[in-house]
C-alpha atoms as a PDB file:
ATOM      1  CA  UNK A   1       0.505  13.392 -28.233  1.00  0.00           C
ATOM      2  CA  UNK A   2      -1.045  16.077 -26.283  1.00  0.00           C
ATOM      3  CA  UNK A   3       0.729  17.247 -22.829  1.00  0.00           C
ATOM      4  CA  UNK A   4      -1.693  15.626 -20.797  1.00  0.00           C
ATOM      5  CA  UNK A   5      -0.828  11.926 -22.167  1.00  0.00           C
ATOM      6  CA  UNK A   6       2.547  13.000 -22.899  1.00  0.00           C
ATOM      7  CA  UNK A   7       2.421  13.610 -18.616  1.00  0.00           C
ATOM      8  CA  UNK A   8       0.939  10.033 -17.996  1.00  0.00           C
ATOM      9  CA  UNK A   9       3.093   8.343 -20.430  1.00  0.00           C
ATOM     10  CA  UNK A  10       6.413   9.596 -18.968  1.00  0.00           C
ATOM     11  CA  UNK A  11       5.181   9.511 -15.213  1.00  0.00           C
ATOM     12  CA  UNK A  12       4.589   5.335 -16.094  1.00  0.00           C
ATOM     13  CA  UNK A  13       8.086   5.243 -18.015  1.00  0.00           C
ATOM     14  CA  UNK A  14       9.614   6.681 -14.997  1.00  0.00           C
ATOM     15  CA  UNK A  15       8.004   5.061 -12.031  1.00  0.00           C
ATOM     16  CA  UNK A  16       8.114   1.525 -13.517  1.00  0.00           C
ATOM     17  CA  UNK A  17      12.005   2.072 -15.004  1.00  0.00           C
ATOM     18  CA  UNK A  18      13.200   3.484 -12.078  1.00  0.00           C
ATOM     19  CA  UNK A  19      11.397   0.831  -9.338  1.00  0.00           C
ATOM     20  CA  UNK A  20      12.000  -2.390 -11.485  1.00  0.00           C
ATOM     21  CA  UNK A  21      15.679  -1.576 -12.338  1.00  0.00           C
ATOM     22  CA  UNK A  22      16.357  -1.383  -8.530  1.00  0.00           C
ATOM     23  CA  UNK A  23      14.501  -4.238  -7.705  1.00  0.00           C
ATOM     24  CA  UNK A  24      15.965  -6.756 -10.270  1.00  0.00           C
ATOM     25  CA  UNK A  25      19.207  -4.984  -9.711  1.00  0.00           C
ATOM     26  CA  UNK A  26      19.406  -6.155  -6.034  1.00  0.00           C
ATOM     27  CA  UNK A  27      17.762  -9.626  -6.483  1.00  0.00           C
ATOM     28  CA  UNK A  28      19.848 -10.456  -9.432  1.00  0.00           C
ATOM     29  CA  UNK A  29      22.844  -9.232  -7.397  1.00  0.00           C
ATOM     30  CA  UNK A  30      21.668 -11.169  -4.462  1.00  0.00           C
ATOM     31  CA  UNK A  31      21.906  -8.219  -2.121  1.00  0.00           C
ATOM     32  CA  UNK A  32      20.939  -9.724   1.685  1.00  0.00           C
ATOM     33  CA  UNK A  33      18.812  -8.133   3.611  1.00  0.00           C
ATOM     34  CA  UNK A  34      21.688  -7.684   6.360  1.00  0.00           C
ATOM     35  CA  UNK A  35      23.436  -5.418   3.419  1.00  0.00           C
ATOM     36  CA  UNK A  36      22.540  -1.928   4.121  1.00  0.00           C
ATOM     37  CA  UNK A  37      22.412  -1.404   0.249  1.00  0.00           C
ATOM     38  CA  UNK A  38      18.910  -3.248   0.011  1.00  0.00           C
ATOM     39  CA  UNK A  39      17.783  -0.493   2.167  1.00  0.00           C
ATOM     40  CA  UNK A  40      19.221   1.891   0.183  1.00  0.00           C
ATOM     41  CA  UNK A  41      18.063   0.944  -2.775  1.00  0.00           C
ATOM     42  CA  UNK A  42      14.223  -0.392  -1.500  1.00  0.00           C
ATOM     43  CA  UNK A  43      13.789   3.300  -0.525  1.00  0.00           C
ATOM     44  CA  UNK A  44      15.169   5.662  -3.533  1.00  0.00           C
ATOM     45  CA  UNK A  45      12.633   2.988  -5.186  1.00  0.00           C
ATOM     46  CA  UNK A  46       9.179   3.482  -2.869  1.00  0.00           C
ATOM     47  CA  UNK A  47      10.232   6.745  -3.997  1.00  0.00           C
ATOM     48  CA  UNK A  48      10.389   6.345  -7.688  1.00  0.00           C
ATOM     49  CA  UNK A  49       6.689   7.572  -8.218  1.00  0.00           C
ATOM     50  CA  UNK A  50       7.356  10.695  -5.935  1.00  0.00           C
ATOM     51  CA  UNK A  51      10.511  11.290  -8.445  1.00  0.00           C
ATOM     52  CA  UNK A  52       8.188  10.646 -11.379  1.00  0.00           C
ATOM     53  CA  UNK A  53       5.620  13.253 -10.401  1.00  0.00           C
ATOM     54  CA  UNK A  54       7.901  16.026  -9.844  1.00  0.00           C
ATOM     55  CA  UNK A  55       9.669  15.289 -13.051  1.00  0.00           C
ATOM     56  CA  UNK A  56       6.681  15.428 -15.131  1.00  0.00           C
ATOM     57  CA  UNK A  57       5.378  18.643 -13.523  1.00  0.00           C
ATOM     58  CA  UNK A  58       8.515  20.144 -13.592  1.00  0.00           C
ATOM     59  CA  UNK A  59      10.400  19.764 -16.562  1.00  0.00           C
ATOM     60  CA  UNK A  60       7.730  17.861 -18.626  1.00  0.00           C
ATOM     61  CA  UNK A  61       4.080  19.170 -18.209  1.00  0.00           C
ATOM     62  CA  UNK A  62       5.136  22.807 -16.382  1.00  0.00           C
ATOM     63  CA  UNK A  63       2.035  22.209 -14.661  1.00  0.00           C
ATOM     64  CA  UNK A  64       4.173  23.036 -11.433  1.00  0.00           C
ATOM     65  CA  UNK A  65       2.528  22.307  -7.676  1.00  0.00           C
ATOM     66  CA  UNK A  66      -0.300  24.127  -7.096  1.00  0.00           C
ATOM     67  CA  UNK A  67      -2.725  21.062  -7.341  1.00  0.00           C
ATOM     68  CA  UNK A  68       0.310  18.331  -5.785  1.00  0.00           C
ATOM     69  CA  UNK A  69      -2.183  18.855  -2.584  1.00  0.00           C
ATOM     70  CA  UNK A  70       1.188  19.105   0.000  1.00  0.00           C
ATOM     71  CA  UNK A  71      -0.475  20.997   3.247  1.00  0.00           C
ATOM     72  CA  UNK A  72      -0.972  19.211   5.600  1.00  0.00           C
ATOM     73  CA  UNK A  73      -4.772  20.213   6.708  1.00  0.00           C
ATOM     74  CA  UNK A  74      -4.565  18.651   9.936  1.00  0.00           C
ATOM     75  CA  UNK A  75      -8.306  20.378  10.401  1.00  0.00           C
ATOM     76  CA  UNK A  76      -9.496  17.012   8.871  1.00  0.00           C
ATOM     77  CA  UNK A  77      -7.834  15.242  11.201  1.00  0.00           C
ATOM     78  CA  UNK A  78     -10.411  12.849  11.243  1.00  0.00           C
ATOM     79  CA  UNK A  79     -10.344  11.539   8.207  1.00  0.00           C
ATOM     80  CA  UNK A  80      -6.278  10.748   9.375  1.00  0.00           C
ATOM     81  CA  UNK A  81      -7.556   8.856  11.821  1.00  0.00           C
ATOM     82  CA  UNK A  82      -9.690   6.663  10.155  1.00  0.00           C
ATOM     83  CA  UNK A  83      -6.783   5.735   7.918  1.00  0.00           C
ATOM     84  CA  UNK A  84      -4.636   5.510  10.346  1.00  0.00           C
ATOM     85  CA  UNK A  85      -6.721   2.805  11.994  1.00  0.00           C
ATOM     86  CA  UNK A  86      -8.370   1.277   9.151  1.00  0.00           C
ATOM     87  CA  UNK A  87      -6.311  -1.851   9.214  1.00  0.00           C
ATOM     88  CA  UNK A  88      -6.757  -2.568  12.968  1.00  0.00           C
ATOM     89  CA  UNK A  89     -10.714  -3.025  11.985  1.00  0.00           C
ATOM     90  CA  UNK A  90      -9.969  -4.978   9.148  1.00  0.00           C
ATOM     91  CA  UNK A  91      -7.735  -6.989  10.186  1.00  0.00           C
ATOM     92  CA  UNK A  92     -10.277  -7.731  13.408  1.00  0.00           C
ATOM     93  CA  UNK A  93     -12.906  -8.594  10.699  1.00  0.00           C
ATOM     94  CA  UNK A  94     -10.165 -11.265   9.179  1.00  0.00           C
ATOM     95  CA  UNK A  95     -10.069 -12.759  12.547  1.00  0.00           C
ATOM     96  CA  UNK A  96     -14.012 -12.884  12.337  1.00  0.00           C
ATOM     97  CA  UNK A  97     -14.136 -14.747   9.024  1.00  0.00           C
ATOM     98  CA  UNK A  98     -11.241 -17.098   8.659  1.00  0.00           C
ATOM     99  CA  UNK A  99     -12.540 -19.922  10.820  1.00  0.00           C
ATOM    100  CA  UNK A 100     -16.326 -19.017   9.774  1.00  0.00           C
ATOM    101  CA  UNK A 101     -14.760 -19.561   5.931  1.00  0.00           C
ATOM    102  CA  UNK A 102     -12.368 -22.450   7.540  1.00  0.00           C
ATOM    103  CA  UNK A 103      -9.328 -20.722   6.302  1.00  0.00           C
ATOM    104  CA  UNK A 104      -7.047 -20.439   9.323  1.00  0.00           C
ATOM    105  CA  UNK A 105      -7.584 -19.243  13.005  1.00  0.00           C
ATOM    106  CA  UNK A 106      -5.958 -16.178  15.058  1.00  0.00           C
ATOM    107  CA  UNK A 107      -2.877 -17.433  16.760  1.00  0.00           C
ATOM    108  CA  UNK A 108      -3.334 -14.769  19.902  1.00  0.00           C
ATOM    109  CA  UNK A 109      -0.001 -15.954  21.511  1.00  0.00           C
ATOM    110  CA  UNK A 110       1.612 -14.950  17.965  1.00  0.00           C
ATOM    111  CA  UNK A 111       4.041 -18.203  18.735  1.00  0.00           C
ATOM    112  CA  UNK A 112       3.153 -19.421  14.972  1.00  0.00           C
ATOM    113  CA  UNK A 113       3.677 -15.808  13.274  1.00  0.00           C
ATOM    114  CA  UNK A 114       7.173 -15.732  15.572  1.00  0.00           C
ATOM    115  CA  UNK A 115       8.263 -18.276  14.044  1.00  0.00           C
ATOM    116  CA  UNK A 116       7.591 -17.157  10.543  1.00  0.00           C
ATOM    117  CA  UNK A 117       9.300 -14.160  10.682  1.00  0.00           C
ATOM    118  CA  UNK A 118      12.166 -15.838  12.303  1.00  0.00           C
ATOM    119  CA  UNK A 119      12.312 -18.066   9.406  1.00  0.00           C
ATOM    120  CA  UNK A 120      12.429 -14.963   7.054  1.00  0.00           C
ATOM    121  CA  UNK A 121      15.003 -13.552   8.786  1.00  0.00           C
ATOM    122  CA  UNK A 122      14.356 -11.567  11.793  1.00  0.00           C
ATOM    123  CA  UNK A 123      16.375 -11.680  14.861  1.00  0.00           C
ATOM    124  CA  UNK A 124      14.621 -13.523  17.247  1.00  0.00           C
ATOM    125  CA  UNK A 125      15.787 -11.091  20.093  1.00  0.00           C
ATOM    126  CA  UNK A 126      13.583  -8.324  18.088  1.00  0.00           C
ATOM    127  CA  UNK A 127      10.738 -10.727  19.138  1.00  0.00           C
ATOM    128  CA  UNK A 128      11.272 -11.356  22.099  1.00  0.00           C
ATOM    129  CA  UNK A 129       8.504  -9.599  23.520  1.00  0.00           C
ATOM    130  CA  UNK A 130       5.834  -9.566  20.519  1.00  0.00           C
ATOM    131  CA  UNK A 131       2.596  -7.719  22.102  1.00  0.00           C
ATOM    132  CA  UNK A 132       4.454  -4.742  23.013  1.00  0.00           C
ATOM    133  CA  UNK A 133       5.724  -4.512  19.439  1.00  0.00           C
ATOM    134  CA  UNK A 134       2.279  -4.638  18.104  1.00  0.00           C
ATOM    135  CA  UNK A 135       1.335  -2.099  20.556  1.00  0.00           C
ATOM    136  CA  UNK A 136       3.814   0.517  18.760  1.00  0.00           C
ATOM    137  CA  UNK A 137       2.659  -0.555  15.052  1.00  0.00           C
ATOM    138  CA  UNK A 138       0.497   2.467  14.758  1.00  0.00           C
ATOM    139  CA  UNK A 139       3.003   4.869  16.205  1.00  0.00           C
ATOM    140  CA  UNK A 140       5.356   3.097  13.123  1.00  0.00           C
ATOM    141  CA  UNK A 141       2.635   3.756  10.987  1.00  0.00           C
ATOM    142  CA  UNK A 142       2.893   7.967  11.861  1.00  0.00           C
ATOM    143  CA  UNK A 143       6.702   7.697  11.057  1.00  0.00           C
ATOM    144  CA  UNK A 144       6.602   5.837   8.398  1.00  0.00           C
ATOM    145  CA  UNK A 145       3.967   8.669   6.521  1.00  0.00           C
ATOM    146  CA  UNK A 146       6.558  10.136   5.237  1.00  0.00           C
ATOM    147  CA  UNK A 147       8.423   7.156   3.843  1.00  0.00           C
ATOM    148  CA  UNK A 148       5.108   6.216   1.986  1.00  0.00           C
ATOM    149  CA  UNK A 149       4.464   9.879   0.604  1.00  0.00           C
ATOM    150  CA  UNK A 150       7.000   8.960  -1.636  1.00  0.00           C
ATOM    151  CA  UNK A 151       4.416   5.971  -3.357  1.00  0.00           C
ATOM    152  CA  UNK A 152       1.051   8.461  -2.685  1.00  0.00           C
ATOM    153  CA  UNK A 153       3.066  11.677  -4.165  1.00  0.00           C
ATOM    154  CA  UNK A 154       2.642   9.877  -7.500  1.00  0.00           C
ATOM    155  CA  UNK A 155      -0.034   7.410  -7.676  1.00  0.00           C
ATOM    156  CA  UNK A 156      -2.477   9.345  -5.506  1.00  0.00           C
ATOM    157  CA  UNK A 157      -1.671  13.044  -5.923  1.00  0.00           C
ATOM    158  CA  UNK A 158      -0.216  13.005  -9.850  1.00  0.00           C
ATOM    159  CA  UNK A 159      -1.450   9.884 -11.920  1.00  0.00           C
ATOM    160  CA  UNK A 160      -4.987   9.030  -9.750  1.00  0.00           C
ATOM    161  CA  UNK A 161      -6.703  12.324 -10.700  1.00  0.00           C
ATOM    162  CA  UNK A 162      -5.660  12.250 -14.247  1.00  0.00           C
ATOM    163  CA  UNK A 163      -6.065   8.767 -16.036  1.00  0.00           C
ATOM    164  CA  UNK A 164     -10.213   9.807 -16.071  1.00  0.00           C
ATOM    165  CA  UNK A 165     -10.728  12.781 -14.863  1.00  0.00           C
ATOM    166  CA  UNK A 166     -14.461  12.842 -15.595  1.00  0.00           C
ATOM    167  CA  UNK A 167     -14.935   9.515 -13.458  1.00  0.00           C
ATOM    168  CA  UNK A 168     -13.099   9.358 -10.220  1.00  0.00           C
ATOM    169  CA  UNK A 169     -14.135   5.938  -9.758  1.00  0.00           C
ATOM    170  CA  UNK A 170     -12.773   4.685 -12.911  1.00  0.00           C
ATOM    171  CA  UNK A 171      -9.549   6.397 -12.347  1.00  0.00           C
ATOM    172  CA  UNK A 172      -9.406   4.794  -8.988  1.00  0.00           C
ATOM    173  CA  UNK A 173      -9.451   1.539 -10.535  1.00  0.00           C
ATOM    174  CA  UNK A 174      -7.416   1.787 -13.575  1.00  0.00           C
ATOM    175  CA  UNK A 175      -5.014   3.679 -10.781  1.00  0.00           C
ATOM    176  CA  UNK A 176      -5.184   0.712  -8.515  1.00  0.00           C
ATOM    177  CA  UNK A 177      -4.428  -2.101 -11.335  1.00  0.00           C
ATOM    178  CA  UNK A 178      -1.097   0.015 -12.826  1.00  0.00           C
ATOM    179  CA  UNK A 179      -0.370   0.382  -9.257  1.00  0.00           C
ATOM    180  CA  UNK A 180      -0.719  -3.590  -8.043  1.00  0.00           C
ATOM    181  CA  UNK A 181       1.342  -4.129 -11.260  1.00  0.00           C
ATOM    182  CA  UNK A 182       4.095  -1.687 -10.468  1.00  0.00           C
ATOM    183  CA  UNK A 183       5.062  -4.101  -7.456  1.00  0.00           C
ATOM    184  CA  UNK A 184       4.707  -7.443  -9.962  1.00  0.00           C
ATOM    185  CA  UNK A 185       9.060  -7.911  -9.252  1.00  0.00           C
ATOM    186  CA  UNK A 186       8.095  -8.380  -5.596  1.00  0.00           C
ATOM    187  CA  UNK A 187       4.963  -9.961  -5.738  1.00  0.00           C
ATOM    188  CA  UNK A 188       6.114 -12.721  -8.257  1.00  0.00           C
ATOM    189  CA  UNK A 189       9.359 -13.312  -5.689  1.00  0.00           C
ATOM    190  CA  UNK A 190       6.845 -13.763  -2.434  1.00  0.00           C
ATOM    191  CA  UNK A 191       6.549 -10.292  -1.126  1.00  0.00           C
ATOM    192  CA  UNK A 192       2.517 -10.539   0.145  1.00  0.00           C
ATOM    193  CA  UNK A 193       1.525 -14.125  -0.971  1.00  0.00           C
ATOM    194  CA  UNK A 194       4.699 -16.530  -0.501  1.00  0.00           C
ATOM    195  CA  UNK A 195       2.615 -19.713  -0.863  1.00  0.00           C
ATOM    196  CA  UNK A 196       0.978 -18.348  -4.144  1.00  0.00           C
ATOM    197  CA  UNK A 197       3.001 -15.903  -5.495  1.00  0.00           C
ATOM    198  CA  UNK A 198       1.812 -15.540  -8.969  1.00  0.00           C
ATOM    199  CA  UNK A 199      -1.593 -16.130  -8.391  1.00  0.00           C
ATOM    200  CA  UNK A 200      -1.221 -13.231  -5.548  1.00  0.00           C
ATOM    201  CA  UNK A 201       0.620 -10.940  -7.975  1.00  0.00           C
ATOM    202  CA  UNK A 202      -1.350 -11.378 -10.823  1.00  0.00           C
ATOM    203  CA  UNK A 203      -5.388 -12.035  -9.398  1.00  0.00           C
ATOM    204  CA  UNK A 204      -5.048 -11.375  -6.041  1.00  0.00           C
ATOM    205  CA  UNK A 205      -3.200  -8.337  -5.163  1.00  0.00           C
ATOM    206  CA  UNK A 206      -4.919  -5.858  -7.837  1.00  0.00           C
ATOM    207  CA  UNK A 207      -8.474  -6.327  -6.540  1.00  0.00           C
ATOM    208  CA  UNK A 208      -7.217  -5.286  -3.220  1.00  0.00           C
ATOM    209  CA  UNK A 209      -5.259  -2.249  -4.491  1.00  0.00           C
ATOM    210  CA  UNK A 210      -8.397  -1.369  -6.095  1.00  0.00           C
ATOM    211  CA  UNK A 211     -10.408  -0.949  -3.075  1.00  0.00           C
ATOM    212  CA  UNK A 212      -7.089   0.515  -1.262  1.00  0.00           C
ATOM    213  CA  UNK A 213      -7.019   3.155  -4.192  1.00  0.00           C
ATOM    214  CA  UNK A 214     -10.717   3.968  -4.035  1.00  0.00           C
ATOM    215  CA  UNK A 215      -9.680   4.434   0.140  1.00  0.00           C
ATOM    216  CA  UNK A 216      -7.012   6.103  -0.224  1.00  0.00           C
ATOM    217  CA  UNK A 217      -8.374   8.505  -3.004  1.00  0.00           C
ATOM    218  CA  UNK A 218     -11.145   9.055  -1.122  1.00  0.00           C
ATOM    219  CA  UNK A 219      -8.827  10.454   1.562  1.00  0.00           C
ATOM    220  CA  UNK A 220      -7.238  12.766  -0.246  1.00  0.00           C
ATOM    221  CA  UNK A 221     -10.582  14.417  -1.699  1.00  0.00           C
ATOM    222  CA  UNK A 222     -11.988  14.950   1.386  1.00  0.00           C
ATOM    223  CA  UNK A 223      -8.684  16.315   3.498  1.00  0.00           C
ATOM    224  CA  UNK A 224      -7.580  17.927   0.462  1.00  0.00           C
ATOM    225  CA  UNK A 225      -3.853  16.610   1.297  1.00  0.00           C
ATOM    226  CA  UNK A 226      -1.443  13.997  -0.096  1.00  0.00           C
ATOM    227  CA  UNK A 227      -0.528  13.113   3.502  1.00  0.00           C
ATOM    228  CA  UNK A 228      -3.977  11.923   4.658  1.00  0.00           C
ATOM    229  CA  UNK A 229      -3.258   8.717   2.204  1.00  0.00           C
ATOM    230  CA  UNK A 230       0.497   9.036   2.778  1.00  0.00           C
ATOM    231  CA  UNK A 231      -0.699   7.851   6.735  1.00  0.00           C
ATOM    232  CA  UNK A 232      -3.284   5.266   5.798  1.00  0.00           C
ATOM    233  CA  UNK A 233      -0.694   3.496   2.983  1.00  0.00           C
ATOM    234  CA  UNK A 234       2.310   3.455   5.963  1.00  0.00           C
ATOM    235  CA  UNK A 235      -0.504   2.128   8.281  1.00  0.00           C
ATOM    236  CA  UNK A 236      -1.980  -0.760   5.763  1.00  0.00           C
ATOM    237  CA  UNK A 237       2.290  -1.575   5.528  1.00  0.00           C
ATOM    238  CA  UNK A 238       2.885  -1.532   9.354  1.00  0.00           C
ATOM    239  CA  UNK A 239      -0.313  -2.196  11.099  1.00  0.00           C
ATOM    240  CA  UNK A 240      -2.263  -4.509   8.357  1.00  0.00           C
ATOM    241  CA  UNK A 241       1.026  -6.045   7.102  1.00  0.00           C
ATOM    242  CA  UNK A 242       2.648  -6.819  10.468  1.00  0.00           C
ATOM    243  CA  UNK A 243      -0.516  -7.540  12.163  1.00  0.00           C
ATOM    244  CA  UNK A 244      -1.864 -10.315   9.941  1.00  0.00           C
ATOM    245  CA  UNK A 245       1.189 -11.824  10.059  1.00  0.00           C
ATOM    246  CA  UNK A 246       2.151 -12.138  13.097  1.00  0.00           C
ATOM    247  CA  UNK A 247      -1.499 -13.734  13.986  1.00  0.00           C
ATOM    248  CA  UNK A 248      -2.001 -15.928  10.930  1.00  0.00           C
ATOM    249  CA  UNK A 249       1.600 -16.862   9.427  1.00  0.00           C
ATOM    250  CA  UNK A 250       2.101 -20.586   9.707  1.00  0.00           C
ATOM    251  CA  UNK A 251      -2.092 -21.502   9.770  1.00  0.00           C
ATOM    252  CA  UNK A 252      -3.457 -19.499   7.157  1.00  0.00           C
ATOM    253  CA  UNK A 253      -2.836 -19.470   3.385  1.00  0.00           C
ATOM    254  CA  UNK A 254      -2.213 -15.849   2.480  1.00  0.00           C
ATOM    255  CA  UNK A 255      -3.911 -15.393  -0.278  1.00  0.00           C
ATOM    256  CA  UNK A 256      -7.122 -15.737   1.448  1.00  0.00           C
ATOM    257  CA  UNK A 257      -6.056 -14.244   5.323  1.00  0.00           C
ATOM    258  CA  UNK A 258      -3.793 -11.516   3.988  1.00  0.00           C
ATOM    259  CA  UNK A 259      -4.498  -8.126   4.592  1.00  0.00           C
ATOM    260  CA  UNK A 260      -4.670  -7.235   1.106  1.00  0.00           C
ATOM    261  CA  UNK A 261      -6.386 -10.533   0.108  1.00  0.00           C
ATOM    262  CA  UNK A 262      -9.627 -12.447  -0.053  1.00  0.00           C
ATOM    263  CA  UNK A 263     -10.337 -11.970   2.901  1.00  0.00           C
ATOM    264  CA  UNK A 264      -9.249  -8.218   3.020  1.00  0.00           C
ATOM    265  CA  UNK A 265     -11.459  -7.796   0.211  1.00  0.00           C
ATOM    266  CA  UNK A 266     -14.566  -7.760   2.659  1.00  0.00           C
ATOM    267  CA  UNK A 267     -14.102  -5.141   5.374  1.00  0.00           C
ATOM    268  CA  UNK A 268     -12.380  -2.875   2.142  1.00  0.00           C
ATOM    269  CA  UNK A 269     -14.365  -3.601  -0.278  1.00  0.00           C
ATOM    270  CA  UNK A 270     -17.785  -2.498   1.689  1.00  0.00           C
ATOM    271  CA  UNK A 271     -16.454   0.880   2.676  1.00  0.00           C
ATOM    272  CA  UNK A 272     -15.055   0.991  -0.732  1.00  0.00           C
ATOM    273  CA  UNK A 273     -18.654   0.296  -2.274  1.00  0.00           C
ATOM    274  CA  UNK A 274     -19.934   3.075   0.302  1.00  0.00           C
ATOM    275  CA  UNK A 275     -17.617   5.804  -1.009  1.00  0.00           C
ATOM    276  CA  UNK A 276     -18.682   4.880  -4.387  1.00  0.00           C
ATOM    277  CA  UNK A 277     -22.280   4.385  -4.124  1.00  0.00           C
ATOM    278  CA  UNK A 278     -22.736   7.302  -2.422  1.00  0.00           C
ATOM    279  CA  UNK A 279     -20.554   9.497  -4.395  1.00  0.00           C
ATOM    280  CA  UNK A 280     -18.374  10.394  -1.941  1.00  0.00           C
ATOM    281  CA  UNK A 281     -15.536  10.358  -4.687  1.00  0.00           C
ATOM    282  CA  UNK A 282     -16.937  13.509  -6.070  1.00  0.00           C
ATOM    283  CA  UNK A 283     -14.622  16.416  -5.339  1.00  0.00           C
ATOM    284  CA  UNK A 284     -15.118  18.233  -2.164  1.00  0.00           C
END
């Protein structure tokens, strides 16, 4: 096995090992959410890929850093921005389409998406006044960049650039499917699709971390910096995530109104088949 594989293989070993055992750890343990441990544990494991990429460059590959694209290159700051508010335009194109597909409708006084995340578990005193909330999702999305660099540290800036390095596109979405699959303990327990979670896990979810890859990759070329997709990633999490529930939860299966799902697939998958089409994954 030549050091390149030998990279990819252990990177995989590592990031799936380390994120699954902490996952199945805490469910089988039946760790609350109230217990401070799950929040412990959730983020040593968002960081697992992070971990995996500097082991393998370190101590495995000796490639060291020089290409782990860490400035932050804030010249490009446009291309932050677009990730930053990527979701809030596709998630106002979900609006758009669910009742033209007749798969739920906007709930604008977020009443129905209250009570959903009640029902999960949220103090209802933390909703108490929704709109502002959403109002500070993107400023959640800035500090939560740094939480997500741990995910984009490995999938984006080690393992992305590497499974085909002579086709960006197909290593954006061979990336995307190992990287849908690398959440499969969550997704099969209700994490995006709660109504459908195997069909989300296993059909839904990849095609839109696909697209989110080919984004996200994308990103990185052109700002020449990890934290360009570390932004968009905390942004689809806080802005997409939050957003779509809050208007849809309760009148919209989630499989088709989710960010990340059928519907998702439309306003991503168009500027996804834009990047590709026009070759914008080439290397700047």
């Amino acid at each position: 096995m030549n050091n390149h594989r030998k990279g990819i293989v252990a990177y995989l070993f590592i990031a799936f090992g380390m994120a699954w055992a902490l996952w199945e750890t805490s469910f089988r343990l039946g760790v609350s959410h109230k217990n401070p441990l799950l929040a412990i544990l959730a983020l040593v494991s968002v960081f697992s890929p992070a971990i995996a990429a500097f082991v393998v460059r370190k101590w495995i590959t000796r490639e060291g850093f020089a290409d782990a694209k860490l400035r932050l290159n804030l010249r490009k700051w446009r291309y932050y921005v677009f990730g930053w508010l990527l979701p809030v335009v596709a998630v106002g194109c979900i609006v758009m389409l669910a009742p033209l597909f007749g798969v739920g409708k906007a709930d604008f006084t977020l009443t129905r998406g209250i009570n959903f995340m009640v029902h999960m578990g949220v103090p209802a005193s933390k909703l108490a006044h929704p709109w502002p909330l959403v109002a500070l999702l993107p400023i959640q999305a800035i500090l939560g960049a740094p939480i997500l660099f741990g995910e984009e540290f490995g999938w984006r800036g080690y393992l992305q650039p590497r499974l085909f390095p002579d086709s960006h596109v197909l290593s954006a979405a061979a990336t995307g499917v190992i990287w849908a699959y690398w959440h499969l303990p969550l997704n099969l327990r209700g994490l995006n699709f709660p109504d459908n979670p195997r069909v989300g896990a296993l059909l839904i979810f990849p095609i839109a971390a696909i697209l989110l890859s080919i984004i996200f990759g994308w990103l990185v070329l052109k700002t020449n910096s990890i934290w360009s997709s570390s932004l968009a990633h905390a942004s689809t999490n806080a802005v997409g995530g939050s957003l779509f529930v809050l208007l849809f939860a309760g009148g919209g299966n989630f499989l088709f109104v989710s960010y990340v799902g059928i519907l998702g697939w439309i306003p991503l998958g168009a500027f996804s088949a834009w990047i590709v089409f026009t070759g914008q994954l080439k290397s700047a």
